[in-house]
N, C-alpha and C. Protein backbone atom coordinates (compact mmCIF):
# COMPACT_ATOMS: atom_id res chain seq x y z
N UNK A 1 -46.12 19.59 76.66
CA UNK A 1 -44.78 19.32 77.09
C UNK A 1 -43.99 20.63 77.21
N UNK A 2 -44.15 21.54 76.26
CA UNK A 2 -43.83 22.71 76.19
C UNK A 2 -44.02 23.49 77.71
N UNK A 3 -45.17 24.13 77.41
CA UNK A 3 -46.15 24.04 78.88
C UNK A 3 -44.99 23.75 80.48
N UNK A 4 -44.74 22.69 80.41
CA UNK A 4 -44.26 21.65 81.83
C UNK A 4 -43.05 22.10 81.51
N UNK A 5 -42.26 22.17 80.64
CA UNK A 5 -40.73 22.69 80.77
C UNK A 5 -41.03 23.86 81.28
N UNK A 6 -41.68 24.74 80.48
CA UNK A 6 -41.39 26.65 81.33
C UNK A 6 -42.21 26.51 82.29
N UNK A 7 -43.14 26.15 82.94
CA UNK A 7 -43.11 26.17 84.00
C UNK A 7 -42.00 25.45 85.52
N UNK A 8 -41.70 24.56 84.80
CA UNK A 8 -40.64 23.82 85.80
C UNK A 8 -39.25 24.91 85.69
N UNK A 9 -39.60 25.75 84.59
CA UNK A 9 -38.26 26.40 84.48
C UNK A 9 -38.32 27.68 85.46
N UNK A 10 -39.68 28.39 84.96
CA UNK A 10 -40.53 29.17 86.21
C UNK A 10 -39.80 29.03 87.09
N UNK A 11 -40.35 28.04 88.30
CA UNK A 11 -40.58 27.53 88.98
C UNK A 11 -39.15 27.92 90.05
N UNK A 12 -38.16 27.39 88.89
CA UNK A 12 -36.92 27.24 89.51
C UNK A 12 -36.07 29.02 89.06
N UNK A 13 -36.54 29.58 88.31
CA UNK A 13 -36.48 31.75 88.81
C UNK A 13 -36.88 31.84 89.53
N UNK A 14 -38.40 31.60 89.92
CA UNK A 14 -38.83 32.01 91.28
C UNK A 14 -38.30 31.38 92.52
N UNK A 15 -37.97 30.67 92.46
CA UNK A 15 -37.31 29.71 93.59
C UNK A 15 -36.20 31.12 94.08
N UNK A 16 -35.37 31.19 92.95
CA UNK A 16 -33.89 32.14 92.89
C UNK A 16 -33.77 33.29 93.46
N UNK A 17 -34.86 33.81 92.60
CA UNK A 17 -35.69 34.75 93.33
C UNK A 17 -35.72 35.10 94.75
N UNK A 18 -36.21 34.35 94.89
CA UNK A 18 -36.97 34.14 96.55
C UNK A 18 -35.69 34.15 97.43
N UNK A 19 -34.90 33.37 97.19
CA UNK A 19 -33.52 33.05 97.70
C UNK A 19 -32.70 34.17 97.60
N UNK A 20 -32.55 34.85 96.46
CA UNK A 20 -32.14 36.52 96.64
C UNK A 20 -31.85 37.05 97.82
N UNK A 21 -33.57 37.42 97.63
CA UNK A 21 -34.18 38.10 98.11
C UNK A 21 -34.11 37.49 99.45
N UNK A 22 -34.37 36.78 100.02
CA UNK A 22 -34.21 36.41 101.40
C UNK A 22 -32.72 36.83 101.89
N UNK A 23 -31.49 36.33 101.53
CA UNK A 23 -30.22 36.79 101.75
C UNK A 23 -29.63 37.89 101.31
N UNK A 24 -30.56 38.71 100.61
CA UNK A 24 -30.17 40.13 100.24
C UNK A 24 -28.84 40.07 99.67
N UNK A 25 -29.27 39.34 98.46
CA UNK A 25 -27.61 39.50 97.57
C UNK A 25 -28.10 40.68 96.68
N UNK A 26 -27.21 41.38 96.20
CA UNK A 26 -27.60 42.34 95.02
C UNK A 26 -28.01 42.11 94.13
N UNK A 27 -26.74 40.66 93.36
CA UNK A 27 -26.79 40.26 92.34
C UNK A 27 -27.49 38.77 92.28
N UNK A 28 -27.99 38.90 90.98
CA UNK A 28 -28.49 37.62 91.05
C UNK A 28 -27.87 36.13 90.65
N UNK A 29 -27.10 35.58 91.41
CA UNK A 29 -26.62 34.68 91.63
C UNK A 29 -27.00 33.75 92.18
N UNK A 30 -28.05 33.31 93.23
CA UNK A 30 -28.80 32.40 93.06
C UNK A 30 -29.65 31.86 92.10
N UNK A 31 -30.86 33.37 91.63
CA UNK A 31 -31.94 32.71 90.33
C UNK A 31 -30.95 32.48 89.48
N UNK A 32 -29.59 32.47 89.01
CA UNK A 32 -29.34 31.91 88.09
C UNK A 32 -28.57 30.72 87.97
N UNK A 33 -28.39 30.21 89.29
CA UNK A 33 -28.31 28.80 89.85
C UNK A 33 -29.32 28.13 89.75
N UNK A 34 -30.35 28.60 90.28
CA UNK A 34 -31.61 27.88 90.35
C UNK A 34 -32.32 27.49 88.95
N UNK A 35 -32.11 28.58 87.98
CA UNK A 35 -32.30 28.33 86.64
C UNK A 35 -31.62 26.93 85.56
N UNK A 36 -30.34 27.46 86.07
CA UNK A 36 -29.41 26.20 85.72
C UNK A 36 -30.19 24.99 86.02
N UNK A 37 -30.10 24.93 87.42
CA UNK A 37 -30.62 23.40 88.14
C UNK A 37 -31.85 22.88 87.32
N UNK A 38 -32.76 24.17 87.35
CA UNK A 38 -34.16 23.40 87.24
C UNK A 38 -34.28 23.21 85.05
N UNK A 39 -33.31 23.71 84.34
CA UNK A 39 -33.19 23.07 83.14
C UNK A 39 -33.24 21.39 82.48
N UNK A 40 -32.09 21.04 83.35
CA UNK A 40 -32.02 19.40 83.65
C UNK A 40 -33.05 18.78 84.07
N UNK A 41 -33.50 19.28 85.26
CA UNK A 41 -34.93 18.41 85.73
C UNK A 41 -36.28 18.91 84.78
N UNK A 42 -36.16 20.01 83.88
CA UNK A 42 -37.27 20.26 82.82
C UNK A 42 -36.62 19.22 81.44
N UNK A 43 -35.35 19.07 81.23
CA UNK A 43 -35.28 18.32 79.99
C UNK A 43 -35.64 16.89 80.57
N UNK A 44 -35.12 16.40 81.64
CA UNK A 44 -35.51 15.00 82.51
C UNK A 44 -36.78 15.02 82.17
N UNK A 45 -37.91 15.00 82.88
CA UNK A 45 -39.08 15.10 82.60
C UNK A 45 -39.75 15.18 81.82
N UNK A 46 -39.44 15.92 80.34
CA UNK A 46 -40.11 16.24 79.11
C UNK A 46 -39.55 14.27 78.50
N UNK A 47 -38.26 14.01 78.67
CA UNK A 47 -37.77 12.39 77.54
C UNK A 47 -38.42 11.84 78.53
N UNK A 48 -38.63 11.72 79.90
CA UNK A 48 -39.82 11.09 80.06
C UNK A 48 -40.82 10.58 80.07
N UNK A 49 -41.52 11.64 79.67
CA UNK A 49 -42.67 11.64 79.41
C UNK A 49 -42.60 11.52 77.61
N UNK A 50 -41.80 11.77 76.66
CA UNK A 50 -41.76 11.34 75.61
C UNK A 50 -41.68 10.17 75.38
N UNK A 51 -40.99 9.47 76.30
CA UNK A 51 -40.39 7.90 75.71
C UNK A 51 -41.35 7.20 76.83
C-alpha cells in the first residue's frame, strides 16, 4: 500500500515536471500542483483498498 501511494505520488511530480518543462516556467508551480492533486487520489486509493 505504501508502494502505490509513492508511486501515485511519483507519478503526479513527474506529471509537474513534464508540464514545467513543456511551458518553460522557471518555477515550479505546476509539479507542485500536480503533487497536491495526486495526494488525494493516493490517500483515495490506499482506504480503498483498505476497507
Amino acid at each position: 500500500m505504501a508502494f502505490q501511494m509513492a508511486i501515485i505520488i511519483a507519478l503526479g511530480v513527474f506529471a509537474g515536471m513534464k508540464l514545467d518543462e513543456h511551458f518553460g516556467n522557471e518555477t515550479a508551480y505546476l509539479t507542485a500542483l500536480c503533487a497536491l492533486i495526486a495526494l488525494p487520489i493516493a490517500f483515495y486509493v490506499s482506504l480503498k483498498d483498505l476497507l
